[in-house]
PDB file of N, CA and C in Angstrom:
ATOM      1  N   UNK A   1      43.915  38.569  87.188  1.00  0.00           N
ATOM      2  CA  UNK A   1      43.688  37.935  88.480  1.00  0.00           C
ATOM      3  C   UNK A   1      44.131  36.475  88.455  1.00  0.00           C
ATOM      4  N   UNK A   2      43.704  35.773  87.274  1.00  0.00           N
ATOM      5  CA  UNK A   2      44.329  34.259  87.601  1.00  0.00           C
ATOM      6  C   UNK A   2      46.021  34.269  87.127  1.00  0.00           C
ATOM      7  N   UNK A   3      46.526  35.227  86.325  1.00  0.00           N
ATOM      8  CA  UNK A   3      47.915  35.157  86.288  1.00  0.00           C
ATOM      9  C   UNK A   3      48.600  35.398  87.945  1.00  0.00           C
ATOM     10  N   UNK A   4      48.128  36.207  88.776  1.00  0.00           N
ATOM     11  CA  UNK A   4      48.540  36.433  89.962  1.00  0.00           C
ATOM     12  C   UNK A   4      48.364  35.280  90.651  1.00  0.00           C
ATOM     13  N   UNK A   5      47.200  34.262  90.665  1.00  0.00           N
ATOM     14  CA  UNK A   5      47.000  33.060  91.841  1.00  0.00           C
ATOM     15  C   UNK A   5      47.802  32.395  90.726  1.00  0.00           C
ATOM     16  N   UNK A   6      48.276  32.375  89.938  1.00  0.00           N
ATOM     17  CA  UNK A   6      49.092  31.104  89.069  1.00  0.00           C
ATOM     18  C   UNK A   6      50.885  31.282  89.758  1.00  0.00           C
ATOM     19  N   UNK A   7      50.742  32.801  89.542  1.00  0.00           N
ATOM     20  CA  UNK A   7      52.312  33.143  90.508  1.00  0.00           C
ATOM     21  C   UNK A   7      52.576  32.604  91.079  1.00  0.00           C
ATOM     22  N   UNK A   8      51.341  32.961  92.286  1.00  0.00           N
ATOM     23  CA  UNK A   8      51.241  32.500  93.542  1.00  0.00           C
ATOM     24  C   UNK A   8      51.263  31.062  94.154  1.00  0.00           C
ATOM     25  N   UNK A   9      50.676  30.100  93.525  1.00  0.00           N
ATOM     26  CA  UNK A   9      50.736  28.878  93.110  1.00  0.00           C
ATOM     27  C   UNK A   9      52.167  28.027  93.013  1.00  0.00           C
ATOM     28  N   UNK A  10      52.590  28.352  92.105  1.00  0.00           N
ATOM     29  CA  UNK A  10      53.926  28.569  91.766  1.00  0.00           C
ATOM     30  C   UNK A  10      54.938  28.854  93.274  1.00  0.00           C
ATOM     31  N   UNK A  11      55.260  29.888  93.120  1.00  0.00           N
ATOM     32  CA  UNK A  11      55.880  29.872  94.355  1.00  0.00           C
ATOM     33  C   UNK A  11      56.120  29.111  95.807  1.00  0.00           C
ATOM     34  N   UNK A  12      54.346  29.002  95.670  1.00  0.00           N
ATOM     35  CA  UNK A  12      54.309  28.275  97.321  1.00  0.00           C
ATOM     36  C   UNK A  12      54.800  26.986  96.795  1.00  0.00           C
ATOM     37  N   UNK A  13      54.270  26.070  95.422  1.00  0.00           N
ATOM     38  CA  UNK A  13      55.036  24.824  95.564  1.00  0.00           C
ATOM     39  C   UNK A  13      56.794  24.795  95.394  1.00  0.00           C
ATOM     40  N   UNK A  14      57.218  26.164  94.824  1.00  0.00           N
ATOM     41  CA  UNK A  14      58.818  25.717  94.806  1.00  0.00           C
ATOM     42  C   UNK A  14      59.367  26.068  96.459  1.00  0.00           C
ATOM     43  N   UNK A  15      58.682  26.968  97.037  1.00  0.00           N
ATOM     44  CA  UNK A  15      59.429  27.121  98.719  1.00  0.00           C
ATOM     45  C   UNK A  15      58.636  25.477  99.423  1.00  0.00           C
ATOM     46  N   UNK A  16      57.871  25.223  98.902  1.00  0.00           N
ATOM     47  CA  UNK A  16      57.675  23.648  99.892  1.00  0.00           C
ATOM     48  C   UNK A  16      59.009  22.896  99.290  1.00  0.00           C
ATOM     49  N   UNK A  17      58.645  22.715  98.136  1.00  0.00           N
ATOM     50  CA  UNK A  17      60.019  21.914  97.413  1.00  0.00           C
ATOM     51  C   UNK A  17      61.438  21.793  98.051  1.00  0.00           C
ATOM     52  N   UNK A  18      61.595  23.395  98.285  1.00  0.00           N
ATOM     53  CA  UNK A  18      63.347  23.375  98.905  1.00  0.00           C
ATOM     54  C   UNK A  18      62.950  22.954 100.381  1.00  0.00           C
ATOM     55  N   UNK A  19      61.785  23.737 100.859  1.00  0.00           N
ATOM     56  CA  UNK A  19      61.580  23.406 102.352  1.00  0.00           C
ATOM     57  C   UNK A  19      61.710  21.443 102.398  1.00  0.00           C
ATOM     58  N   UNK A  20      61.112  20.698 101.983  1.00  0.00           N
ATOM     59  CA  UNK A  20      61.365  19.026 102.085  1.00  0.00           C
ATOM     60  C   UNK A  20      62.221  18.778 101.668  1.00  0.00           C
ATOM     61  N   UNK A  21      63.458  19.526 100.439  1.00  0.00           N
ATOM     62  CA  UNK A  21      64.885  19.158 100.266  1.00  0.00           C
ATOM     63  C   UNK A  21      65.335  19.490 101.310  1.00  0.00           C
ATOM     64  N   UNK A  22      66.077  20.439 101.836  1.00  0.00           N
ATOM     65  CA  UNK A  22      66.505  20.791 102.922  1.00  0.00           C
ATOM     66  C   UNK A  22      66.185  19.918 104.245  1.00  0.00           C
ATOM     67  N   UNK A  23      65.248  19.678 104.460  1.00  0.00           N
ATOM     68  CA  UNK A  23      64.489  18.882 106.070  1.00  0.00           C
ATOM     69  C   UNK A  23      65.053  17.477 105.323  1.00  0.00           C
ATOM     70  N   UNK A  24      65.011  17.082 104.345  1.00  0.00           N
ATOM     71  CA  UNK A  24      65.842  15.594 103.892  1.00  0.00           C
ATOM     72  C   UNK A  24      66.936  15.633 104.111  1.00  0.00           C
ATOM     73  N   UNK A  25      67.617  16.206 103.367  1.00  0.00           N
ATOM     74  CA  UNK A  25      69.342  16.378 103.558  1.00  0.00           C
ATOM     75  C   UNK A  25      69.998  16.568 105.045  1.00  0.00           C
ATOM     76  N   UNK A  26      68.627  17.266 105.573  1.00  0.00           N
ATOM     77  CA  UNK A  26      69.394  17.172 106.802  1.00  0.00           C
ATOM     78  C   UNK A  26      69.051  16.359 107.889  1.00  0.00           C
ATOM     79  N   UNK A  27      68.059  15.100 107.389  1.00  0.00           N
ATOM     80  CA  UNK A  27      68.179  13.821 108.588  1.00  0.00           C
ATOM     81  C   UNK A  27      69.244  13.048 107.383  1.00  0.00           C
ATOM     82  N   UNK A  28      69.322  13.086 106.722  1.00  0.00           N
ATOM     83  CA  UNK A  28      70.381  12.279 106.247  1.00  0.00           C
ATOM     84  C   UNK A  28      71.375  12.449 106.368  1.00  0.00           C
ATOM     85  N   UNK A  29      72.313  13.487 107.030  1.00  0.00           N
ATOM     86  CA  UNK A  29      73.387  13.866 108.145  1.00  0.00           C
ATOM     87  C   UNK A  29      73.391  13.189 108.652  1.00  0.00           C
ATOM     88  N   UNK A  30      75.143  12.371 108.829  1.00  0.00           N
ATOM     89  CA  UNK A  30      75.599  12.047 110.035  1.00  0.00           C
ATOM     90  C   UNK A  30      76.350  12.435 110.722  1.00  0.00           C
ATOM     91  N   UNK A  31      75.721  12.471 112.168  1.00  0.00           N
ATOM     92  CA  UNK A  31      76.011  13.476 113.345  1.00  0.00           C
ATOM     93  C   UNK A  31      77.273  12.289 113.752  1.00  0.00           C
ATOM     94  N   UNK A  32      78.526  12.680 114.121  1.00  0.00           N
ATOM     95  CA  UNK A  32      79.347  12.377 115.246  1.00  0.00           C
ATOM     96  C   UNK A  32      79.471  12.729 116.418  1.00  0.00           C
ATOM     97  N   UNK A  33      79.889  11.859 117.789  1.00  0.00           N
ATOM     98  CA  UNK A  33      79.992  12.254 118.887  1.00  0.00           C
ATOM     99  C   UNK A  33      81.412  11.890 119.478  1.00  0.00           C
ATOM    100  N   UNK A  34      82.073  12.884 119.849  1.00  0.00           N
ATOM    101  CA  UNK A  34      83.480  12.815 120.017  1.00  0.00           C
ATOM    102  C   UNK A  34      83.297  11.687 121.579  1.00  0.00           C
ATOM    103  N   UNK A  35      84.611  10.806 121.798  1.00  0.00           N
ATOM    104  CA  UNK A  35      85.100  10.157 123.042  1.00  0.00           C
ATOM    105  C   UNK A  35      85.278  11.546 123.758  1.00  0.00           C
ATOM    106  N   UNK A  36      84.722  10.605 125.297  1.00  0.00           N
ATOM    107  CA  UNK A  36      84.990  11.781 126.708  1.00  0.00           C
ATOM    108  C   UNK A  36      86.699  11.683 126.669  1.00  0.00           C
ATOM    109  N   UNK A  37      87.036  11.048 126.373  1.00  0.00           N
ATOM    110  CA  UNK A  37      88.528  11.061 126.551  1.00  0.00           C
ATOM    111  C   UNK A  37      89.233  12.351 125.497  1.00  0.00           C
ATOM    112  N   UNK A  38      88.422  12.579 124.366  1.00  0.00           N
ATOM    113  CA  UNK A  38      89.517  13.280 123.957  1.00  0.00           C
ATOM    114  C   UNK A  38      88.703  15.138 123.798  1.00  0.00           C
ATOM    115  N   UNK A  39      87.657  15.173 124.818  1.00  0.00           N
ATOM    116  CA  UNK A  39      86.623  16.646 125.723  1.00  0.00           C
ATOM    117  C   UNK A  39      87.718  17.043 126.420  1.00  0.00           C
ATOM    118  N   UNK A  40      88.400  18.203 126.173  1.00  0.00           N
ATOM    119  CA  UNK A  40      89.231  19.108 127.106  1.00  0.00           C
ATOM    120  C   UNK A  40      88.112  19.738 127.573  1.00  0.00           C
ATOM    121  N   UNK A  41      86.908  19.723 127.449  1.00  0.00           N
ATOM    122  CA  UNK A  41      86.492  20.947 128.622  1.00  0.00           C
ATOM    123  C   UNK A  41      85.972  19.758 129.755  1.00  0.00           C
ATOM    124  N   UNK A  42      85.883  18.469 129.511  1.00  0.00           N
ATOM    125  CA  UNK A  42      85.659  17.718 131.013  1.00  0.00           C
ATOM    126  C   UNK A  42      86.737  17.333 131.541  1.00  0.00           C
ATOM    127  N   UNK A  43      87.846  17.434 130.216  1.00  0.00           N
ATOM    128  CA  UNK A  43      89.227  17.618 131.725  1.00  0.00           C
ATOM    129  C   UNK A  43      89.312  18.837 132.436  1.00  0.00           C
ATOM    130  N   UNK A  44      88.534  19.773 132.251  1.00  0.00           N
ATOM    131  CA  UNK A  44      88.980  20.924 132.860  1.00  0.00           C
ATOM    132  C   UNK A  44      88.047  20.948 133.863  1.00  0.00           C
ATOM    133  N   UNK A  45      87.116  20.409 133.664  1.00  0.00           N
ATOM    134  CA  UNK A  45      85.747  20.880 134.619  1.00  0.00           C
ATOM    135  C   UNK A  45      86.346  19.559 135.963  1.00  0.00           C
ATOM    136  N   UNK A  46      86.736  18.305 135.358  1.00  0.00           N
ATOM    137  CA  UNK A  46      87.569  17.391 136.801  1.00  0.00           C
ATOM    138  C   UNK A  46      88.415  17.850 137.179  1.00  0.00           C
ATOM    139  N   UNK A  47      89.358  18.807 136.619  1.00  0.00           N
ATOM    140  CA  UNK A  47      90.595  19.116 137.514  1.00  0.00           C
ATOM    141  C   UNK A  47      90.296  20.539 138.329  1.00  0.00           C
ATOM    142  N   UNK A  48      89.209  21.340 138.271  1.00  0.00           N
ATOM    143  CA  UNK A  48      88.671  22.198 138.780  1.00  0.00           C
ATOM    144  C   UNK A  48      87.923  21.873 140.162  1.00  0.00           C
ATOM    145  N   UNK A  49      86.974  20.401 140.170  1.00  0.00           N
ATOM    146  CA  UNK A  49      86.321  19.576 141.230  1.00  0.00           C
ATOM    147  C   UNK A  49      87.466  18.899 142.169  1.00  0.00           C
ATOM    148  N   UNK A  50      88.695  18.883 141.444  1.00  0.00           N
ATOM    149  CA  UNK A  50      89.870  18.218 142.030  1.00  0.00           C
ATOM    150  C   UNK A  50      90.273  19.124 143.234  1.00  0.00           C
ATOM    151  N   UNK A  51      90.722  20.253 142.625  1.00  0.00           N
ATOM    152  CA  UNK A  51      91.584  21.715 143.168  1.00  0.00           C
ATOM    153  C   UNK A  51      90.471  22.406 144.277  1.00  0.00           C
ATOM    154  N   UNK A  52      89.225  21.795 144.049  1.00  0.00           N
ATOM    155  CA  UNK A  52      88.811  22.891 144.818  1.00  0.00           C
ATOM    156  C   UNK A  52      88.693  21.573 146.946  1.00  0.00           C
ATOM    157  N   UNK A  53      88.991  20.588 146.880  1.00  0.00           N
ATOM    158  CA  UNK A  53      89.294  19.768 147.910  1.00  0.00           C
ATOM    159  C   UNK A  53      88.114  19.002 147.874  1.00  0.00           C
ATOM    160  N   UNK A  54      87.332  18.906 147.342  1.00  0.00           N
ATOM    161  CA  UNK A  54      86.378  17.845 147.401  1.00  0.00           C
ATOM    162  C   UNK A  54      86.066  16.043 147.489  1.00  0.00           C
TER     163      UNK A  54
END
């Protein structure tokens, strides 16, 4: 019985472990945000508002 809660033990601290590696690594990502200038889908969505006579 205590070899099983020792398993058990075990385990849950290595899935927390990766769980707070993982959630780190990934605010430490840096996110980019592309210029509207170089979004083909908002040139498409203005030349669509264009064509339709508005």
């Amino acid at each position: 019985m205590l070899a099983i809660l020792i398993v058990s033990i075990i385990i849950v601290l290595v899935v927390l472990f990766l769980a707070v590696s993982t959630t780190s690594k990934a605010y430490q990502y840096k996110h980019t945000v592309d210029d509207l200038e170089e979004n083909p889908h908002l040139n498409h969505y203005e030349n669509e508002e264009n064509s339709d006579g508005k």
